[in-house]
Protein backbone atom coordinates (compact mmCIF):
# COMPACT_ATOMS: atom_id res chain seq x y z
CA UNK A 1 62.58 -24.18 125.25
CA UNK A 2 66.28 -23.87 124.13
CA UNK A 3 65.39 -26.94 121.73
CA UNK A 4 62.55 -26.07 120.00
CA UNK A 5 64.33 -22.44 119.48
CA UNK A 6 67.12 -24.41 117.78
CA UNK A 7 64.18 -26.14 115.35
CA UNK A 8 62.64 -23.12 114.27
CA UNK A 9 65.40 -21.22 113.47
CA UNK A 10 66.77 -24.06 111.14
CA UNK A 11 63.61 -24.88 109.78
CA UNK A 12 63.02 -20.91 109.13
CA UNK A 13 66.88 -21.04 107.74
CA UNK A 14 65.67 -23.75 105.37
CA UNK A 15 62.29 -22.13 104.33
CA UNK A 16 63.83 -19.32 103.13
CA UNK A 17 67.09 -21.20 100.96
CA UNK A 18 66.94 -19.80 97.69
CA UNK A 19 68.77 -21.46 94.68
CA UNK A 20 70.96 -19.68 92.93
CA UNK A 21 71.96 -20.39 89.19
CA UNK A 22 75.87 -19.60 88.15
CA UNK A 23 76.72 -19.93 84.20
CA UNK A 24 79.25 -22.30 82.99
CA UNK A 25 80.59 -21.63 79.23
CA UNK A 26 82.72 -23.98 78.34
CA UNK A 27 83.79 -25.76 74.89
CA UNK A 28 82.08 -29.27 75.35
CA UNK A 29 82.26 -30.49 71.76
CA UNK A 30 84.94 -29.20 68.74
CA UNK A 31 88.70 -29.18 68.77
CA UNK A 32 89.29 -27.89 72.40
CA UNK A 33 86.51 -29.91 74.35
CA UNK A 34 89.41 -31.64 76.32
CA UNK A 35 90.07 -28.62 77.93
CA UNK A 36 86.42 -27.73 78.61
CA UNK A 37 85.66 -31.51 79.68
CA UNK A 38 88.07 -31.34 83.09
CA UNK A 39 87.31 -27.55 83.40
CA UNK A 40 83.62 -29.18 83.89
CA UNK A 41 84.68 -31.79 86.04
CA UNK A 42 86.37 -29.93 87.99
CA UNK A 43 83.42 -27.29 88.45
CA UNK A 44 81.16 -30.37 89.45
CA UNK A 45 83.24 -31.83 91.64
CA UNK A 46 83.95 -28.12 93.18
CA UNK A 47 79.61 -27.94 93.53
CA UNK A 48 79.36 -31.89 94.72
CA UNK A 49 81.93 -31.44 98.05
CA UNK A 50 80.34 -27.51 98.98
CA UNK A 51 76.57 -27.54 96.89
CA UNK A 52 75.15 -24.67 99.66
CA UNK A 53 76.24 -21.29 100.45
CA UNK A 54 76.70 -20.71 104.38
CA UNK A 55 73.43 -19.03 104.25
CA UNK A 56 71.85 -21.70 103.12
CA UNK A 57 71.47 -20.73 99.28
CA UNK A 58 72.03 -23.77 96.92
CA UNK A 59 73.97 -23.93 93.64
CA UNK A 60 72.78 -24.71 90.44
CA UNK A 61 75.08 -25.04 87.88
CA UNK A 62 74.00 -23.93 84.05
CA UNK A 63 76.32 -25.62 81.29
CA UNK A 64 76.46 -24.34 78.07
CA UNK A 65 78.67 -25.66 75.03
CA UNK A 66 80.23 -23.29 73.25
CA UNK A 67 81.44 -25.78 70.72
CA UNK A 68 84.85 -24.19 70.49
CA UNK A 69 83.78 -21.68 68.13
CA UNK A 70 84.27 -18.20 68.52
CA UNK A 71 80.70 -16.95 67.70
CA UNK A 72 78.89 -19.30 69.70
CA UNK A 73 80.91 -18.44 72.85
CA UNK A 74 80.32 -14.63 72.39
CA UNK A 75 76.87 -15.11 71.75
């Protein structure tokens, strides 16, 4: 009985995971893409070792290049 209470609650746990997005604006490309390049590894690697919340949510992560320009960042 204990058992199958265990299953349900982690399958119902499971069902109800949601995935949550999170925005990462970085420059990629242009004169300071070094700097955005291990920002962004270090933001993956951050997601790969802890990827779900401790309710279960998971973690999408969004990249956008800004391109090192000012307009495209703010934009």
């Amino acid at each position: 009985m204990k058992r199958s209470l265990v299953l349900i609650s982690c399958l119902v746990a499971t069902l109800s995971a949601k995935e949550i997005q999170i925005g990462v604006v970085l420059p990629l490309t242009g004169t300071t893409a070094a700097y955005g390049q291990s920002a962004l590894e270090g933001i993956k690697l951050a997601n790969s070792l802890q990827a779900n919340l401790q309710n279960g949510d998971k973690v999408n992560l969004v990249v956008i290049d800004t391109k090192g320009d000012k307009l495209e960042s703010s934009s």
